[in-house]
N, C-alpha and C. Protein backbone atom coordinates (compact mmCIF):
# COMPACT_ATOMS: atom_id res chain seq x y z
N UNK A 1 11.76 72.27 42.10
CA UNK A 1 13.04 71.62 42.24
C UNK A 1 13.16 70.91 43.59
N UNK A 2 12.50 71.65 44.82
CA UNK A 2 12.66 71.39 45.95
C UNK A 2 12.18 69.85 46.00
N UNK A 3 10.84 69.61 45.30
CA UNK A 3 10.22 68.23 45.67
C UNK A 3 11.03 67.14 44.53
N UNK A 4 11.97 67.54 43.67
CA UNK A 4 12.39 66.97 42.68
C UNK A 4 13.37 66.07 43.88
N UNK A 5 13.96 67.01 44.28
CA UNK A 5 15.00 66.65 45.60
C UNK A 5 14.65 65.87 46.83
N UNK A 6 13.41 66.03 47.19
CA UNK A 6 12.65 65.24 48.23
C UNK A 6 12.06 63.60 48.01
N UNK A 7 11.86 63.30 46.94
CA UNK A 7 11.55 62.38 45.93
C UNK A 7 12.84 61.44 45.80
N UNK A 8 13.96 62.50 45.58
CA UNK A 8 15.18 61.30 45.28
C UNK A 8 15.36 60.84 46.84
N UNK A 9 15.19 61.35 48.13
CA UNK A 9 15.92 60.90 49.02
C UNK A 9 14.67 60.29 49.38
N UNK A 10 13.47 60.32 49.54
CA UNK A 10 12.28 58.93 49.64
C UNK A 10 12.72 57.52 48.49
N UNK A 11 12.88 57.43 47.59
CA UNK A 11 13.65 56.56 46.99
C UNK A 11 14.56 55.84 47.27
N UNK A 12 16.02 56.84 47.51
CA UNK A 12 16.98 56.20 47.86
C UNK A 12 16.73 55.55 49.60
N UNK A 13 16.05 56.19 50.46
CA UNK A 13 15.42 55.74 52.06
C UNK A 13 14.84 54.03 51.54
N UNK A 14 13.86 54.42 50.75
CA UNK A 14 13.36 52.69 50.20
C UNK A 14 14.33 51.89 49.85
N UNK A 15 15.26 52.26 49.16
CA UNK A 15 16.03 51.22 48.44
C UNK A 15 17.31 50.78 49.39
N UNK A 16 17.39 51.40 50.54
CA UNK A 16 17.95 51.34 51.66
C UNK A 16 17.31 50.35 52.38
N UNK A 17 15.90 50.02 52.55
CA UNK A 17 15.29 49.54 53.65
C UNK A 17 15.20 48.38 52.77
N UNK A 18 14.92 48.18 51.36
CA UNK A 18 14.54 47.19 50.80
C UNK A 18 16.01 46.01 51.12
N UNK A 19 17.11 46.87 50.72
CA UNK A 19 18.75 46.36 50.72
C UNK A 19 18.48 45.65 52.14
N UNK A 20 17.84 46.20 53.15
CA UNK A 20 18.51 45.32 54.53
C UNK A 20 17.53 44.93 55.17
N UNK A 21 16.26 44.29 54.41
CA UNK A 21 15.40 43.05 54.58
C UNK A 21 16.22 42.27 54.92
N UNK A 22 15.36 41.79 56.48
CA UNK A 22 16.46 40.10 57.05
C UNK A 22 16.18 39.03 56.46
N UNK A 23 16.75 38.30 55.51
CA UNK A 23 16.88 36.91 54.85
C UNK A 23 16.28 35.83 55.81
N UNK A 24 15.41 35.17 55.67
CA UNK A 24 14.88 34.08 56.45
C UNK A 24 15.78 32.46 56.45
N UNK A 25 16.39 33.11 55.01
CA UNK A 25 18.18 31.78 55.06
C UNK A 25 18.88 31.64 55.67
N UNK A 26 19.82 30.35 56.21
CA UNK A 26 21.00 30.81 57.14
C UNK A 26 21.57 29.99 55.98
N UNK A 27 23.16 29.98 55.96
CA UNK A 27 23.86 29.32 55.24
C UNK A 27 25.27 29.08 56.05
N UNK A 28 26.00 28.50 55.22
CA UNK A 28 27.24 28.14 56.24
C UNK A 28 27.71 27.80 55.38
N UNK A 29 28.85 27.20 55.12
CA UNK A 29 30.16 27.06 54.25
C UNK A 29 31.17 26.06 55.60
N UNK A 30 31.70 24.80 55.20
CA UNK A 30 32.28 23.86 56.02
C UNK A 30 33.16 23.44 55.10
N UNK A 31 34.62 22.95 55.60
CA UNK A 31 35.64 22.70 54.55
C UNK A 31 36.09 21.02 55.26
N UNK A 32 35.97 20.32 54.56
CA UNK A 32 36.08 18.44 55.07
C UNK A 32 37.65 18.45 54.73
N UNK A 33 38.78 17.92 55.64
CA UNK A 33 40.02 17.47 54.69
C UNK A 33 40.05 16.00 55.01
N UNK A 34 40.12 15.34 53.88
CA UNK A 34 40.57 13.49 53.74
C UNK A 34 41.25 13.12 52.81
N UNK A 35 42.05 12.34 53.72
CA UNK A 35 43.41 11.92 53.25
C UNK A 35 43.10 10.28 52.81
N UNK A 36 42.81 9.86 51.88
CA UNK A 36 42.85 8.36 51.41
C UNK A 36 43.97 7.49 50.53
N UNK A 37 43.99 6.44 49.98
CA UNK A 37 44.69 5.95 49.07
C UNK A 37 44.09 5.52 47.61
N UNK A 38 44.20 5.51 46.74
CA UNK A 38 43.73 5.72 45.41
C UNK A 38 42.71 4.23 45.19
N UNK A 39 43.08 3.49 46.28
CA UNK A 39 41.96 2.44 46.00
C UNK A 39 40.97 2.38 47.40
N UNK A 40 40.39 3.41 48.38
CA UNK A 40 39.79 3.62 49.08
C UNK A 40 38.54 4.17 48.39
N UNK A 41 37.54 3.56 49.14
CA UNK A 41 36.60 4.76 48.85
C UNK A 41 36.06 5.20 50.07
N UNK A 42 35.92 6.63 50.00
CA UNK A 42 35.20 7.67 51.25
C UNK A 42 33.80 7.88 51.26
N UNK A 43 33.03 7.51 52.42
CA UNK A 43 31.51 8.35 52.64
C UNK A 43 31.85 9.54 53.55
N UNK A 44 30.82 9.93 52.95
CA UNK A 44 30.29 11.34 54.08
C UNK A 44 29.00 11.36 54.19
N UNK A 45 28.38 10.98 55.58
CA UNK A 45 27.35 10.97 56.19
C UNK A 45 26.87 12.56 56.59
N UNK A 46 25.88 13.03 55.60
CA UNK A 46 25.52 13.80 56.47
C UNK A 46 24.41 14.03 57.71
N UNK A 47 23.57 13.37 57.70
CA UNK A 47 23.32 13.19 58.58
C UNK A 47 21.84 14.17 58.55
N UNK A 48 21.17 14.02 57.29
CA UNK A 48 20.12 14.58 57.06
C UNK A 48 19.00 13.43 56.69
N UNK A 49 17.69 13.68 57.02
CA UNK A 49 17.07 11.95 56.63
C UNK A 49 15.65 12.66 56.22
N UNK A 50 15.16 14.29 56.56
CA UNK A 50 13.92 15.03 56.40
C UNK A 50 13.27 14.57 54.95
N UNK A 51 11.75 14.68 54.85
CA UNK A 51 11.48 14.25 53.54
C UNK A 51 11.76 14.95 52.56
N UNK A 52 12.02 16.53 52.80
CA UNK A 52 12.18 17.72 52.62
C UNK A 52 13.36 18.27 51.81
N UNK A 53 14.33 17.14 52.78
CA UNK A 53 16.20 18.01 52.65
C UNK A 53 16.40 17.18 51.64
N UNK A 54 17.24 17.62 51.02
CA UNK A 54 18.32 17.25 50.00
C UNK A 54 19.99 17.94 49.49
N UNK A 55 20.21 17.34 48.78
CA UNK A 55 21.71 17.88 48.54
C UNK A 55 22.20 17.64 46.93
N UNK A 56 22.63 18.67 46.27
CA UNK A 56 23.22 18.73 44.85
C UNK A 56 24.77 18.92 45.15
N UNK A 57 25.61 18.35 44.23
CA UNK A 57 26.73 18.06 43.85
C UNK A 57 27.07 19.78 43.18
N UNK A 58 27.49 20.58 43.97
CA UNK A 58 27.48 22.04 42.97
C UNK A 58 28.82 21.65 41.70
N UNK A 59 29.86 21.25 42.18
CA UNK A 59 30.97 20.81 41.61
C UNK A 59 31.40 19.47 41.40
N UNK A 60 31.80 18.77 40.83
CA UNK A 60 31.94 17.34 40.64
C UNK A 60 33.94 17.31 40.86
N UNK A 61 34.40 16.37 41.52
CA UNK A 61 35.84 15.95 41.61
C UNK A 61 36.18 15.90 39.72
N UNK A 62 37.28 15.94 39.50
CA UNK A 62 37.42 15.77 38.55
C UNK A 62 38.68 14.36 38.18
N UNK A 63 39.09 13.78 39.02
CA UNK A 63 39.33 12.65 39.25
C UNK A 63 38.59 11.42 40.12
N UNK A 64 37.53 11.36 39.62
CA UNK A 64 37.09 10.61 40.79
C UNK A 64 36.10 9.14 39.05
N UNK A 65 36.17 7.92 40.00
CA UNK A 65 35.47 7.10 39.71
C UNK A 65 34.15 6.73 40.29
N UNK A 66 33.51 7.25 41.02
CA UNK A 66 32.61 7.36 41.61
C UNK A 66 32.59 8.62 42.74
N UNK A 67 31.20 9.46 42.31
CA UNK A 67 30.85 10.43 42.95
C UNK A 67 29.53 11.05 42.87
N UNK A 68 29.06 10.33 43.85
CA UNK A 68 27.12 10.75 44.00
C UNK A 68 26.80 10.53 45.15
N UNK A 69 25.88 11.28 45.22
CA UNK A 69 24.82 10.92 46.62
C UNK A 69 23.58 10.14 46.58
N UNK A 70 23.92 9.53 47.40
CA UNK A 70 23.52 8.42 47.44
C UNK A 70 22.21 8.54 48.87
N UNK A 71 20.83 7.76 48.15
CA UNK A 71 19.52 8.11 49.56
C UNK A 71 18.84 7.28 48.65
N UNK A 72 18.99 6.19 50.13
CA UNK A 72 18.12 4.75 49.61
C UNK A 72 17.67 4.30 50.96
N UNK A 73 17.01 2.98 50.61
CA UNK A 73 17.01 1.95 51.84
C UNK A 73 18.44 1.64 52.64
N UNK A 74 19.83 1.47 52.00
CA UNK A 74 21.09 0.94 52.61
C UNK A 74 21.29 2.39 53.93
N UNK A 75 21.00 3.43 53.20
CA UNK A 75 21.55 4.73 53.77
C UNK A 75 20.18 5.13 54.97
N UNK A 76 19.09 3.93 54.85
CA UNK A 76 18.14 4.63 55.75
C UNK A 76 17.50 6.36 55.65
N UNK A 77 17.47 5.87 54.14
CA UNK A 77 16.90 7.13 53.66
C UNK A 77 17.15 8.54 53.82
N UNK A 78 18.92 8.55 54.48
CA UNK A 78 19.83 9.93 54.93
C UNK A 78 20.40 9.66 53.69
N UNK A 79 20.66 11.03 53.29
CA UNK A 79 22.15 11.88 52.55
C UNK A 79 23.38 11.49 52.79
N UNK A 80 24.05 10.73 51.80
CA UNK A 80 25.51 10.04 51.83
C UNK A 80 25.98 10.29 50.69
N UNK A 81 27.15 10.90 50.57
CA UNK A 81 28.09 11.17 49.48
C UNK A 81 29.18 10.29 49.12
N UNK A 82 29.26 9.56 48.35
CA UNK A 82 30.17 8.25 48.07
C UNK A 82 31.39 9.01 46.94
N UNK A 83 32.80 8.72 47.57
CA UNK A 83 34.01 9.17 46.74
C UNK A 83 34.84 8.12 46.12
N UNK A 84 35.44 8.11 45.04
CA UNK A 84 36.21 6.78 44.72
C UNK A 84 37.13 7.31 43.86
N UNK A 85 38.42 7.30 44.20
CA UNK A 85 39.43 8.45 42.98
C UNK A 85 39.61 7.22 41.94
N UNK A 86 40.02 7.93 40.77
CA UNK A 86 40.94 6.36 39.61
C UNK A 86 41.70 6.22 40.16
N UNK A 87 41.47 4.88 39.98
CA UNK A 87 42.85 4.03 40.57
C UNK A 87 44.57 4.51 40.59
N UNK A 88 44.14 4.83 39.24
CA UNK A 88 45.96 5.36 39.04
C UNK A 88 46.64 6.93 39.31
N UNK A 89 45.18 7.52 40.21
CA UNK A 89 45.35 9.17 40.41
C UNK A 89 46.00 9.51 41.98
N UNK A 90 46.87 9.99 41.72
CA UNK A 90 47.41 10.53 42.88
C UNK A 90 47.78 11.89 43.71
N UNK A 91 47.12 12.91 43.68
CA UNK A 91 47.14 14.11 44.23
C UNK A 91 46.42 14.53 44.78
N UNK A 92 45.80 15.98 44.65
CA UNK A 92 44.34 16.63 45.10
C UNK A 92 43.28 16.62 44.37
N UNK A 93 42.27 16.53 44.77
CA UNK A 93 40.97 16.55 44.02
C UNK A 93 40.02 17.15 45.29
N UNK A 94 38.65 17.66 44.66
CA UNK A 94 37.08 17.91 45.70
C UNK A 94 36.31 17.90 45.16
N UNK A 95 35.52 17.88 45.77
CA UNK A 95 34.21 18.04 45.54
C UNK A 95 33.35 19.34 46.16
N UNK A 96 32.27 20.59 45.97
CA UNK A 96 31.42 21.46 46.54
C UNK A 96 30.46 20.46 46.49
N UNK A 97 29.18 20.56 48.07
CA UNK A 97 28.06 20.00 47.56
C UNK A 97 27.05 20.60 48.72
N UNK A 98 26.13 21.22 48.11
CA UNK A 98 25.11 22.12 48.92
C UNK A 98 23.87 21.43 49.31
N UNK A 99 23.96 21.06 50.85
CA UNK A 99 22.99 21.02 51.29
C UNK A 99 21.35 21.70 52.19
N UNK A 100 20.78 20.79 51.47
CA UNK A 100 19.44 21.84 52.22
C UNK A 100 18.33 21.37 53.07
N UNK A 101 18.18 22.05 54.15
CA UNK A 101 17.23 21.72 55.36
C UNK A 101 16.30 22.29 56.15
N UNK A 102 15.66 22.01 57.04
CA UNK A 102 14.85 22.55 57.92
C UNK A 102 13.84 23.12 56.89
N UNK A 103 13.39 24.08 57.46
CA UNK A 103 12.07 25.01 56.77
C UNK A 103 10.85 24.38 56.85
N UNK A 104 9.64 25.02 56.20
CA UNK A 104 8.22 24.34 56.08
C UNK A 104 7.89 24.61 54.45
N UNK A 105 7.33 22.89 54.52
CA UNK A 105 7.12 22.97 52.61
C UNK A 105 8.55 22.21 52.27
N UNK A 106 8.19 22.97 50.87
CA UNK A 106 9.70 23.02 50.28
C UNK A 106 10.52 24.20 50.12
N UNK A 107 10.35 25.11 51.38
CA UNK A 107 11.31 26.34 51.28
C UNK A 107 12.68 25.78 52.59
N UNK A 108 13.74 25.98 51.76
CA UNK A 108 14.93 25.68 52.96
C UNK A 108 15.12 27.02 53.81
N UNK A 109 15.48 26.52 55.10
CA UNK A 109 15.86 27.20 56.02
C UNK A 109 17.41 27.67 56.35
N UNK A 110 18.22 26.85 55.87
CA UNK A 110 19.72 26.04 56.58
C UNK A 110 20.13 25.41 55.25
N UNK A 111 20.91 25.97 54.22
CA UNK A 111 21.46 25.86 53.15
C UNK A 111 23.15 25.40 53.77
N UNK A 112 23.84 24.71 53.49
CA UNK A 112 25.09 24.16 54.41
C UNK A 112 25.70 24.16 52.81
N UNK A 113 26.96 24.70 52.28
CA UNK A 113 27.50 24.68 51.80
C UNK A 113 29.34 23.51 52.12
N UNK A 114 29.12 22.58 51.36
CA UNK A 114 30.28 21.52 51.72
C UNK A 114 31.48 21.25 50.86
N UNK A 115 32.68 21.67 51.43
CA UNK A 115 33.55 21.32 50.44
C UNK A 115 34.78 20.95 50.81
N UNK A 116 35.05 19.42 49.88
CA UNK A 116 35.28 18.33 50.67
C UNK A 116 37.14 17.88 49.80
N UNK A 117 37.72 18.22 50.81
CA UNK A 117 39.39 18.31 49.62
C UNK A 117 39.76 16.91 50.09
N UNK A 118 40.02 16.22 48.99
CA UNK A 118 40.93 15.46 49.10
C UNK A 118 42.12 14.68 48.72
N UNK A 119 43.39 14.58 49.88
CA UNK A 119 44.28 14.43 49.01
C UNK A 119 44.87 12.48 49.46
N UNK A 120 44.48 12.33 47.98
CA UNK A 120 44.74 10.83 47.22
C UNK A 120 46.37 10.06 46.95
N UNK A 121 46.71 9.42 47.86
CA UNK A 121 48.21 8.95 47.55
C UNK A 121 47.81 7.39 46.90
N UNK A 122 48.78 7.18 46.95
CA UNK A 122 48.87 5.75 46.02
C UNK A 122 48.87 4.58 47.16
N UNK A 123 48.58 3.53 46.55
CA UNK A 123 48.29 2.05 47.53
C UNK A 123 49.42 2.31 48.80
């Protein structure tokens, strides 16, 4: 019985040490507020250009006429998020959009979580 008992607390010791392995991720979470008019459109530069980094749209606006990121020649090959509400929408809307950086390879280092409120008045 004794080693039945010795066994569970070598176990639970592992599953302890396994739980508080240090993550080689950092992450962050940033909240954007912009205030536009329903016929504006907003960039957000982030300001990433690595061959490496990139960025997904986790959530899409749900009033918006244009909403992507955008990495071309115009943008000099950085991460730009282009916003454009309908014309005829006037309140709150956002967007989440997770970006990723640094590291070696293709493992990220610096995961930046972005979420970007904005509130849309009329002309």
């Amino acid at each position: 019985m004794q080693i039945i008992s010795n066994s569970c607390y070598v176990v639970m010791f592992l599953f302890l040490l396994w739980g508080c392995e240090k993550d080689d991720v950092s992450t962050s979470k940033e909240v954007v507020e912009v205030t536009l008019t329903n016929t504006e459109e907003y960039i957000h530069d982030f300001k990433i250009c690595g061959d490496e980094e990139g960025a997904t749209i986790v959530t899409q606006p749900q009033y918006s006429e244009v909403s992507e990121i955008v990495r071309n020649a115009n943008t000099d090959w950085c991460i730009v998020y282009r916003y454009k509400p309908e014309s005829d929408f006037a309140g709150k809307d956002f967007v989440v959009i997770e970006t990723c950086s640094g590291g070696i390879g293709t493992v990220c280092t610096d995961i930046q979580t972005v979420r970007i409120d904005f509130t849309v008045t009329n002309k």
